[in-house]
C-alpha atoms as a PDB file:
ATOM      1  CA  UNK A   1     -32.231 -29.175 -75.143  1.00  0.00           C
ATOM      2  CA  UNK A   2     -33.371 -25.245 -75.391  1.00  0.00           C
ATOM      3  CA  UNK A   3     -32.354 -22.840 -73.067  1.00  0.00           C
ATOM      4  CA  UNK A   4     -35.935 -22.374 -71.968  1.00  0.00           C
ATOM      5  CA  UNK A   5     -36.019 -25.408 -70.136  1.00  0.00           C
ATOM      6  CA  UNK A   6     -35.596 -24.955 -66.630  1.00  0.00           C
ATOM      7  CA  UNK A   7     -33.952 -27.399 -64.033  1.00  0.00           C
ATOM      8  CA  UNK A   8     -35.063 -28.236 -60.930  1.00  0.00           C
ATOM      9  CA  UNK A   9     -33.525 -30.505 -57.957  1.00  0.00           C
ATOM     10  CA  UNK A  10     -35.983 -31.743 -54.640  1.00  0.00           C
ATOM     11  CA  UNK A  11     -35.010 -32.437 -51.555  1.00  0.00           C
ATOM     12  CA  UNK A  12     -36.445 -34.526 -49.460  1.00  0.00           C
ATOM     13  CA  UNK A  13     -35.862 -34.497 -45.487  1.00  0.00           C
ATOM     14  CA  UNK A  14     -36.928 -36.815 -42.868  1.00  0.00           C
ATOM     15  CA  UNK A  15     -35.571 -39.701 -41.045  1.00  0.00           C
ATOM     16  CA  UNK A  16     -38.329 -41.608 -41.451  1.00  0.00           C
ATOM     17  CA  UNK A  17     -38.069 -41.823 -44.735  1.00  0.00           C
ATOM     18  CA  UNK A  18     -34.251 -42.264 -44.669  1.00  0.00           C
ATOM     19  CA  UNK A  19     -35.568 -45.199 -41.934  1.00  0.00           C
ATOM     20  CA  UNK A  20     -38.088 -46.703 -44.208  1.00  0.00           C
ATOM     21  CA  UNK A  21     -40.994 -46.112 -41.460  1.00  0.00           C
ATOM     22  CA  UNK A  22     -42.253 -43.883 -44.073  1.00  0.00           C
ATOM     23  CA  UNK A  23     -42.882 -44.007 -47.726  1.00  0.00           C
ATOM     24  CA  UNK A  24     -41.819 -40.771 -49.676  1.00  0.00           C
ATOM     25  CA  UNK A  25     -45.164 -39.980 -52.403  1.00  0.00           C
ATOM     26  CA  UNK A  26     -43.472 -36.412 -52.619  1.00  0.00           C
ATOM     27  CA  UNK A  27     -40.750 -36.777 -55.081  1.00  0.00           C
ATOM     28  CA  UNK A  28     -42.798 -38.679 -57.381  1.00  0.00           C
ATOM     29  CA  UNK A  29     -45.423 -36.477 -57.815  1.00  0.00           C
ATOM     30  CA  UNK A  30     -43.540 -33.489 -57.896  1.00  0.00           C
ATOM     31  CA  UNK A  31     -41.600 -35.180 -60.768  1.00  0.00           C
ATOM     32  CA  UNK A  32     -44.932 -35.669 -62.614  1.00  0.00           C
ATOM     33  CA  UNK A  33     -45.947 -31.916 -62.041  1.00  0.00           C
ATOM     34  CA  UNK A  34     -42.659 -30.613 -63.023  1.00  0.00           C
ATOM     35  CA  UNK A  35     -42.894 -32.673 -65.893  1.00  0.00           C
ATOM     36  CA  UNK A  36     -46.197 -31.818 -67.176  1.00  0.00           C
ATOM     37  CA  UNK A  37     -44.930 -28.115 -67.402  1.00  0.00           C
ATOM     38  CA  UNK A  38     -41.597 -28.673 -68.950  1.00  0.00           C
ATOM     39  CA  UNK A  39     -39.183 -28.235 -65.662  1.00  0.00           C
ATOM     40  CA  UNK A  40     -35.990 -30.989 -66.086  1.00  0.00           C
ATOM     41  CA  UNK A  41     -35.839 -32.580 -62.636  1.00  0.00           C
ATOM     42  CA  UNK A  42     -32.090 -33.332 -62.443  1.00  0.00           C
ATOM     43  CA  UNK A  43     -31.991 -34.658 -59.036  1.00  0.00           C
ATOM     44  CA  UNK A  44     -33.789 -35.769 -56.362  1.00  0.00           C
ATOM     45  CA  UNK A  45     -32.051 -36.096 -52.386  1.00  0.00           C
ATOM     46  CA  UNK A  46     -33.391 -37.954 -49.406  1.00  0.00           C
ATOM     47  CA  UNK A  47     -31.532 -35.988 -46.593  1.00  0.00           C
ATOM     48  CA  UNK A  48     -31.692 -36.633 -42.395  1.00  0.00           C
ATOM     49  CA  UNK A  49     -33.176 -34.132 -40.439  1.00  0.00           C
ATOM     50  CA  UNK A  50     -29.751 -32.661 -39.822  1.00  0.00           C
ATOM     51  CA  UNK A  51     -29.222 -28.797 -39.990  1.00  0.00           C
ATOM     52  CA  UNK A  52     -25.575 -28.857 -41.216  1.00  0.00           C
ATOM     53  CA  UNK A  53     -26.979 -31.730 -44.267  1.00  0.00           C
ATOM     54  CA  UNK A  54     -29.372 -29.595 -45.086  1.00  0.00           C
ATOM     55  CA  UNK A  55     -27.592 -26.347 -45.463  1.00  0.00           C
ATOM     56  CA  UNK A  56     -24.622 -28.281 -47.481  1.00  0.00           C
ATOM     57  CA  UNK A  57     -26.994 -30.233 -49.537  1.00  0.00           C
ATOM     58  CA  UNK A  58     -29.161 -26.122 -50.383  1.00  0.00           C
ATOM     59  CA  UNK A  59     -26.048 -24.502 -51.161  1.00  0.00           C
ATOM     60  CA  UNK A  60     -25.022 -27.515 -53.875  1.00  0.00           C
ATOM     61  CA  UNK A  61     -27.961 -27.671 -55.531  1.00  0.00           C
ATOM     62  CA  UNK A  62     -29.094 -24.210 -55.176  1.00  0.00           C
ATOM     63  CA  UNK A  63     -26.239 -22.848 -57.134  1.00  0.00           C
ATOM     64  CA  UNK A  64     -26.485 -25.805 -60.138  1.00  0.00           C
ATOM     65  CA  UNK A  65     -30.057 -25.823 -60.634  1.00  0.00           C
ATOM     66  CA  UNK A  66     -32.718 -22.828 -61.739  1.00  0.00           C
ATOM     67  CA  UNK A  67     -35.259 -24.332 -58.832  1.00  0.00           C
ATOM     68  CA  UNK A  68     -34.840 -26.352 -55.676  1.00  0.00           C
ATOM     69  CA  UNK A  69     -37.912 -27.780 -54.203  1.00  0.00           C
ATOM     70  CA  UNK A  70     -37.523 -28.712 -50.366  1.00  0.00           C
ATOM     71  CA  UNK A  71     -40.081 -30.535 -48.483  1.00  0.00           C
ATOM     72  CA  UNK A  72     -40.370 -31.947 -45.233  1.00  0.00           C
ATOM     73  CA  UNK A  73     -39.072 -30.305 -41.520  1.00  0.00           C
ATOM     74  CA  UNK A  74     -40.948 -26.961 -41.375  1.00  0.00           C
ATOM     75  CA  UNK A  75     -43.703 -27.956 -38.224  1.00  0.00           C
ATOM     76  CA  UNK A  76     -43.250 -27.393 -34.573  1.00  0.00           C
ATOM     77  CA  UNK A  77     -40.947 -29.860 -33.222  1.00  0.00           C
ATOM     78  CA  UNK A  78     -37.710 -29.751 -32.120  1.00  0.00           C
ATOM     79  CA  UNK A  79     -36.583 -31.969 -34.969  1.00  0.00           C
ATOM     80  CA  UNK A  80     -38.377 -29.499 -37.684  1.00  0.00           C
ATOM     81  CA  UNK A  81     -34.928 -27.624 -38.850  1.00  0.00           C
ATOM     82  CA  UNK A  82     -35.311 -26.956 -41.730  1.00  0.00           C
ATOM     83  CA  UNK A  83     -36.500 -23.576 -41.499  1.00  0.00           C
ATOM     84  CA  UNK A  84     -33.365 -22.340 -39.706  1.00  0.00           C
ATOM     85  CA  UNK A  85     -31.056 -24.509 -42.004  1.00  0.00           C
ATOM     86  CA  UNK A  86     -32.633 -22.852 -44.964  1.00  0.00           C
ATOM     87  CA  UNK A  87     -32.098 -19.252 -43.439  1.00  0.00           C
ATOM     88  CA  UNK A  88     -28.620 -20.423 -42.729  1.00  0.00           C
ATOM     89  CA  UNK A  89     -27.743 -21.265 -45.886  1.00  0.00           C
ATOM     90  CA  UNK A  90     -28.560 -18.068 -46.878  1.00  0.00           C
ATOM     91  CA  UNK A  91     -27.080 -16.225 -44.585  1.00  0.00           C
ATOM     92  CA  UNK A  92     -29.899 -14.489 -42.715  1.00  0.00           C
ATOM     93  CA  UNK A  93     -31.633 -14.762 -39.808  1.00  0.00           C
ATOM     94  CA  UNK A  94     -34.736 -17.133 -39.161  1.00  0.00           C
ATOM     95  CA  UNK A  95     -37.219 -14.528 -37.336  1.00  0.00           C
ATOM     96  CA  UNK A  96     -40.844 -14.188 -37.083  1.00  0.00           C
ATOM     97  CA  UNK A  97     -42.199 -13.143 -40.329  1.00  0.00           C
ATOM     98  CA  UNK A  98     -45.253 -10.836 -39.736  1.00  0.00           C
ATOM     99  CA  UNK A  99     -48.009 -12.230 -41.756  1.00  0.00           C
ATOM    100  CA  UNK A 100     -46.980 -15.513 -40.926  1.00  0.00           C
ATOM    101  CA  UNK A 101     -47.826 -14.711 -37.578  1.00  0.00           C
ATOM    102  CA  UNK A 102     -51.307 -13.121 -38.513  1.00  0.00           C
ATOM    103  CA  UNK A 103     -52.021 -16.317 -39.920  1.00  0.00           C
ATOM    104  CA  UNK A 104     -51.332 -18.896 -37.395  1.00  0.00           C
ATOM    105  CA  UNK A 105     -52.859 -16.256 -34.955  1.00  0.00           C
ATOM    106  CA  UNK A 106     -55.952 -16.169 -36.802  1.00  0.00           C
ATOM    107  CA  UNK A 107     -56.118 -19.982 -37.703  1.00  0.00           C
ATOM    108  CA  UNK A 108     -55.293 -20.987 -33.928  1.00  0.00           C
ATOM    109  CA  UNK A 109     -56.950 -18.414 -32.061  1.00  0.00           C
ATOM    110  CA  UNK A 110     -56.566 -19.369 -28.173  1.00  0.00           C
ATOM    111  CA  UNK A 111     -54.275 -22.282 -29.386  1.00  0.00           C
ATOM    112  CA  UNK A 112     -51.707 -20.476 -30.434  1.00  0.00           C
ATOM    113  CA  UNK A 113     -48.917 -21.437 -28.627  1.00  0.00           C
ATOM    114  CA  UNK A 114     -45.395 -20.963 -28.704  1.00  0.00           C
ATOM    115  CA  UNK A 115     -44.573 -24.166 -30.332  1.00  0.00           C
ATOM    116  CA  UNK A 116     -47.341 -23.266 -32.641  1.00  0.00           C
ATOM    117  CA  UNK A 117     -46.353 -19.474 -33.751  1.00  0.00           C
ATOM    118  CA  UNK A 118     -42.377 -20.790 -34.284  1.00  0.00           C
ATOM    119  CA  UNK A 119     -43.856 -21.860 -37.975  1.00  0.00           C
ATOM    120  CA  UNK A 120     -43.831 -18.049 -38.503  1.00  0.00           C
ATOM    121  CA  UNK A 121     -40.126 -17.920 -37.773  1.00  0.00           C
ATOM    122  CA  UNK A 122     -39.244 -17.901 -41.806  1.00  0.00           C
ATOM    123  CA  UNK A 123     -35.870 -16.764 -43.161  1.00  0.00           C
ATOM    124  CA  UNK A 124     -35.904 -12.874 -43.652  1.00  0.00           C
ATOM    125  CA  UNK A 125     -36.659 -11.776 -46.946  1.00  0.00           C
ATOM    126  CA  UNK A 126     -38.514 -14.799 -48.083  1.00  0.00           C
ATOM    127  CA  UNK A 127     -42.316 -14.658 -49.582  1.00  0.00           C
ATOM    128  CA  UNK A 128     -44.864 -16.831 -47.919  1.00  0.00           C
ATOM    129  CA  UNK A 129     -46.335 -19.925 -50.007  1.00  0.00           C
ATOM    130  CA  UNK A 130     -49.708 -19.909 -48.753  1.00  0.00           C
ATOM    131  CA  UNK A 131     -51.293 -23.189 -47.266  1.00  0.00           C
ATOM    132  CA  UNK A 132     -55.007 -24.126 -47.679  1.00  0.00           C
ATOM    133  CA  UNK A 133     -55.314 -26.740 -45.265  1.00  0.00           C
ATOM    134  CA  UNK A 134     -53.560 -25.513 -42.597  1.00  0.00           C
ATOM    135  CA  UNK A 135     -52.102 -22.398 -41.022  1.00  0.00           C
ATOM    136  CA  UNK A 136     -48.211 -23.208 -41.492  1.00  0.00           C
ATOM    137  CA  UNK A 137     -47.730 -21.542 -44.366  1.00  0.00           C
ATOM    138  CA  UNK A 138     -43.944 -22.467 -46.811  1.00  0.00           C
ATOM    139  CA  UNK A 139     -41.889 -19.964 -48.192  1.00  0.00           C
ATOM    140  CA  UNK A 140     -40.042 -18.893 -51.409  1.00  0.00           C
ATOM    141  CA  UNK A 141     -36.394 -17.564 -51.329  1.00  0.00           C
ATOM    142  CA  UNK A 142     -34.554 -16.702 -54.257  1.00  0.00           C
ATOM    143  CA  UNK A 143     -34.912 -19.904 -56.193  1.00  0.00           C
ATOM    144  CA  UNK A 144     -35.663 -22.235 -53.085  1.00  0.00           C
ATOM    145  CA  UNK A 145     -39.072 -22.994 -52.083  1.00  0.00           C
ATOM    146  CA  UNK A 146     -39.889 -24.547 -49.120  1.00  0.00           C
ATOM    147  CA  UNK A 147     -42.774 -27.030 -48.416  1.00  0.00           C
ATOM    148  CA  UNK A 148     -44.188 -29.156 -45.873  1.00  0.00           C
ATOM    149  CA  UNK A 149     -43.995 -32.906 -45.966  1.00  0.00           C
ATOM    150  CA  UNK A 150     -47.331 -34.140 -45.680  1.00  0.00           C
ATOM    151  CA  UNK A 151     -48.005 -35.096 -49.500  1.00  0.00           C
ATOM    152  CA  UNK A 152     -51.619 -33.210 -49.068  1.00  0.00           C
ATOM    153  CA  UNK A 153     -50.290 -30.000 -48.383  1.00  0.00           C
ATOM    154  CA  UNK A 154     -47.448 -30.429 -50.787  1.00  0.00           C
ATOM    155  CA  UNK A 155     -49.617 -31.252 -53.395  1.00  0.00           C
ATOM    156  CA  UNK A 156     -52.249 -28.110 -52.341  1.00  0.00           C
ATOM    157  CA  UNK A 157     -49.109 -25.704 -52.398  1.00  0.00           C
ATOM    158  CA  UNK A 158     -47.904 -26.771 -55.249  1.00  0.00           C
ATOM    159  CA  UNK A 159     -50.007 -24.334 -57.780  1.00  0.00           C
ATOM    160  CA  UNK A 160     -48.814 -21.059 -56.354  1.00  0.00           C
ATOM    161  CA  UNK A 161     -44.819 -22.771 -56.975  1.00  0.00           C
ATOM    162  CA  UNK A 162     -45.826 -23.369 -60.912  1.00  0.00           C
ATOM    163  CA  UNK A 163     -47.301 -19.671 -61.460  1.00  0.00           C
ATOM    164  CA  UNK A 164     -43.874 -18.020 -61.323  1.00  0.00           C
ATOM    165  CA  UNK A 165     -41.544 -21.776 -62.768  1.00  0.00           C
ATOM    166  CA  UNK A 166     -39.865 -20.835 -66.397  1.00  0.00           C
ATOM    167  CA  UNK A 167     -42.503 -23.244 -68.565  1.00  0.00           C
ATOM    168  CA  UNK A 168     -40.950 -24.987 -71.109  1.00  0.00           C
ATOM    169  CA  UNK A 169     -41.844 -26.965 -74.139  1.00  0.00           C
ATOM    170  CA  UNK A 170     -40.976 -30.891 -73.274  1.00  0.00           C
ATOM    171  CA  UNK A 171     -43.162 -33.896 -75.365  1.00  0.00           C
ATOM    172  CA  UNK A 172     -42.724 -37.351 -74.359  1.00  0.00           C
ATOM    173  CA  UNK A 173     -43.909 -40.495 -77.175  1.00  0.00           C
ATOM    174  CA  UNK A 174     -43.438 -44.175 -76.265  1.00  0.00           C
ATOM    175  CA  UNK A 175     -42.511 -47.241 -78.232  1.00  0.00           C
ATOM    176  CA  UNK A 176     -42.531 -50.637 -77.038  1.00  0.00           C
ATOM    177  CA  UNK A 177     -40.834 -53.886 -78.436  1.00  0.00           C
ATOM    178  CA  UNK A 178     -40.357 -57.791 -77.267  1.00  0.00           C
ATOM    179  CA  UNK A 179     -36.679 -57.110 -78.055  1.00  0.00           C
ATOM    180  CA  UNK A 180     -34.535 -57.389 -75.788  1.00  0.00           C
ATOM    181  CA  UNK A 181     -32.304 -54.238 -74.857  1.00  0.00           C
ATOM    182  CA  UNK A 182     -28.842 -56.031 -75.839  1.00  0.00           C
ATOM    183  CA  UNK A 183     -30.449 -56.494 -79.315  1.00  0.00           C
ATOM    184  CA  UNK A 184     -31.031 -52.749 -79.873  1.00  0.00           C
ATOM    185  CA  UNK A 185     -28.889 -50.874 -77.685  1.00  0.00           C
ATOM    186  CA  UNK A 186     -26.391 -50.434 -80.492  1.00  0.00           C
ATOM    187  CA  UNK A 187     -29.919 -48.348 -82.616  1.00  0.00           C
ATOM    188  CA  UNK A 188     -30.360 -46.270 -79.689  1.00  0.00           C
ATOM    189  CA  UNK A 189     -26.857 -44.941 -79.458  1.00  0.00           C
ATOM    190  CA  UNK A 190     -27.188 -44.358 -83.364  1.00  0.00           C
ATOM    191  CA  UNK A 191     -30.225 -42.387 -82.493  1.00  0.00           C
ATOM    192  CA  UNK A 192     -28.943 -40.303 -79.424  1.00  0.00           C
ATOM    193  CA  UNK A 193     -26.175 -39.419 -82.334  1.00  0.00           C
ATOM    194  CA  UNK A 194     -28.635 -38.426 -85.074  1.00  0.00           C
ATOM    195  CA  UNK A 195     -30.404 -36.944 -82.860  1.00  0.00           C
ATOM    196  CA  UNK A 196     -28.772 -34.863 -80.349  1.00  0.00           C
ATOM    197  CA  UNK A 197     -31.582 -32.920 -78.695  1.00  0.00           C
ATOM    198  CA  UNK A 198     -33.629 -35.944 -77.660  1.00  0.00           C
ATOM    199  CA  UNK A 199     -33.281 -38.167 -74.607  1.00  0.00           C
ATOM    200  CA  UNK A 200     -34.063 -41.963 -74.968  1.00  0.00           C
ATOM    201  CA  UNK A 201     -34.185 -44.189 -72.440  1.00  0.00           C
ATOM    202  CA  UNK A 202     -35.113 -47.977 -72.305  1.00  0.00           C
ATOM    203  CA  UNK A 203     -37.435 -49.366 -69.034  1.00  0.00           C
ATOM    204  CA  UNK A 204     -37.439 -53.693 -69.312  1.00  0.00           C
ATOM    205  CA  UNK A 205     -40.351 -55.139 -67.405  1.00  0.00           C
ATOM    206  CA  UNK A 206     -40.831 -59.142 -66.818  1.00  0.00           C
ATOM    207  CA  UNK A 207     -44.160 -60.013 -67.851  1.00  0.00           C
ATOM    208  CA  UNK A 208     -45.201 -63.379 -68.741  1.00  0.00           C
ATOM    209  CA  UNK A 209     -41.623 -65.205 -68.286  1.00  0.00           C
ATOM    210  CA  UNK A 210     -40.718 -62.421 -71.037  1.00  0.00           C
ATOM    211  CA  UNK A 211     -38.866 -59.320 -71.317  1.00  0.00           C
ATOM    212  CA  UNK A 212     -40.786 -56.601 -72.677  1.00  0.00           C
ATOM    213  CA  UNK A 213     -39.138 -52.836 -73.374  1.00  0.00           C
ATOM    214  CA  UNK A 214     -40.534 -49.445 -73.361  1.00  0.00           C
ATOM    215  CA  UNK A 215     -38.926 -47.029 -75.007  1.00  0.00           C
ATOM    216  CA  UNK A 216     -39.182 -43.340 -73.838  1.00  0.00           C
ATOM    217  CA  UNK A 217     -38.554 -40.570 -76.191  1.00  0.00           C
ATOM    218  CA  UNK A 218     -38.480 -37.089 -74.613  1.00  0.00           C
ATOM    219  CA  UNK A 219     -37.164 -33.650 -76.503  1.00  0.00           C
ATOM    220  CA  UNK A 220     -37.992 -30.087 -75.876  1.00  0.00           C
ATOM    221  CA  UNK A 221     -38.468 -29.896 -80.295  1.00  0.00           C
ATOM    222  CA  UNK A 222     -41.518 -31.897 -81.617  1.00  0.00           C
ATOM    223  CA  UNK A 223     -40.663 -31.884 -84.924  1.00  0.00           C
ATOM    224  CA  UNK A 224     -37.262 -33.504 -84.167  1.00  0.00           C
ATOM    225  CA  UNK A 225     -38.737 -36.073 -81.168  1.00  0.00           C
ATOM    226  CA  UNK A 226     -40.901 -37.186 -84.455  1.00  0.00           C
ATOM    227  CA  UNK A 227     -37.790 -37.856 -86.452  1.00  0.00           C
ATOM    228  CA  UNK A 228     -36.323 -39.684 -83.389  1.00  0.00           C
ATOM    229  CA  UNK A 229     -39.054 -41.994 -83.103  1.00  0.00           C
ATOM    230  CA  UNK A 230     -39.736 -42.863 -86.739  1.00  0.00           C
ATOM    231  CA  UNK A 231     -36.110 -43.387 -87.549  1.00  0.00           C
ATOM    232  CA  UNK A 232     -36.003 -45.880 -84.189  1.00  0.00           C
ATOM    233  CA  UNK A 233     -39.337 -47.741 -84.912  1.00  0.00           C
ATOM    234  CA  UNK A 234     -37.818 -48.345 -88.620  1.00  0.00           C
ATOM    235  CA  UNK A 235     -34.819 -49.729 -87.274  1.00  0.00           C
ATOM    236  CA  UNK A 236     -36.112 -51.756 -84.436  1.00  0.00           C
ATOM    237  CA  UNK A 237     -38.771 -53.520 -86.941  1.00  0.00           C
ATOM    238  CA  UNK A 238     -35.720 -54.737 -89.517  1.00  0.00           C
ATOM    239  CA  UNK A 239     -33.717 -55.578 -86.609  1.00  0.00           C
ATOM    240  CA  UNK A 240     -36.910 -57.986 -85.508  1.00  0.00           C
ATOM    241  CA  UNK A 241     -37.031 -58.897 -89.404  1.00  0.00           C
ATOM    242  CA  UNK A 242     -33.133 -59.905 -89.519  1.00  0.00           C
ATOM    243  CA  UNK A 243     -33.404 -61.729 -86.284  1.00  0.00           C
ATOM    244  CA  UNK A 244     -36.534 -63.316 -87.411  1.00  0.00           C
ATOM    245  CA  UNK A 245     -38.626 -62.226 -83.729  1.00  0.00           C
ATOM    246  CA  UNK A 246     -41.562 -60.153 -83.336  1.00  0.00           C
ATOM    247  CA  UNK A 247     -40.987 -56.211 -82.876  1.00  0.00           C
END
């Protein structure tokens, strides 16, 4: 892998996810997005809404990963902690940031209540991540970035976060077979041998009372991916031939 890919972690807070009531749609699609633009997503945590979790879970990942993606635990309930925990972790204080204020001022007018302005209470020294939808804005400090949970705003806030992510290069090419993974499993640690700077990984799926494989071949170097993926799809078809199945 070059140095030029980046690597990212997400965390993911809320009890009702950790509760099943409900479904997280944030990981996934930040995966995809971070995907698409060549960030390695090394890890992905489902955390409670737990100030000490979250500030042990920051300062792990933080510290082992170029970007950490947080989302879920900014609005104005008393279970919304994340803001402080994040502030905490970096040992400053959580305090009204100014234009955060101007914002929620302007966008609740009358409504602006207390509950309501302690969304602009942001960890000092952080830049805002602006929110179309609604006032609340996120934040950015140091390598952290800190969204909502709803998946909407996440996904609206998103943009400004890939403006300033290291890009990489990272291609992806797929190969499928009717093998089954204990018949080729020996090729693909051949492959990951010859060919160091690719990842390969094997997905079975049941479909019609068979196994069927896809084969994922991702590398950061097209040119070598390419090498990867002819070498495997000329070994897979005379391992078919010598077991006498279809590829």
């Amino acid at each position: 892998m070059t140095p030029a890919n980046a690597t990212a972690a997400i965390i993911i807070v809320g009890n009702e996810i950790l509760s099943g009531r409900t479904r997280d749609a944030n990981a996934c699609w930040l995966a995809q997005q971070l995907t698409k633009i060549g960030v390695l997503l090394r890890r992905i945590s489902v955390i409670p809404d737990v100030r000490e979790t979250i500030v042990a879970e920051l300062n792990a990942l933080r510290f082992t990963h170029d970007y950490v993606i947080i989302c879920g635990g900014i609005g104005p309930t008393p279970d919304d902690v994340t803001r402080p925990a994040v502030a905490a972790a970096f040992g400053v204080p959580c305090e009204p940031h100014p234009e955060a204020v101007e914002i929620l001022q302007r966008y609740y007018g009358e409504r602006a209540t207390p509950r309501r302005m302690s969304m602009a209470e942001l960890p000092r020294g952080c830049e805002l991540i602006y929110n179309p939808f609604s006032g609340a804005p996120g934040c950015r400090i140091d390598n952290v970035f800190v969204l909502p949970g709803i998946p909407d705003l996440v996904q609206g806030m998103f943009p400004q976060i890939a403006q300033v992510l290291r890009h990489g290069a990272w291609h992806e090419c797929e190969l499928r077979t009717q093998l089954g993974e204990s018949e080729f499993a020996d090729l693909m640690e051949a492959a990951l041998g010859l060919f160091p700077g690719v990842d390969i990984g094997s997905y079975p799926s049941w479909q019609n009372h068979n196994w069927r494989c896809t084969l994922v071949f991702k590398s950061a170097d097209a040119p070598t991916l390419q090498a990867a993926y002819a070498w495997f799809d000329d070994a897979l078809t005379r391992r078919a031939q010598e077991l006498g199945k279809p590829k």
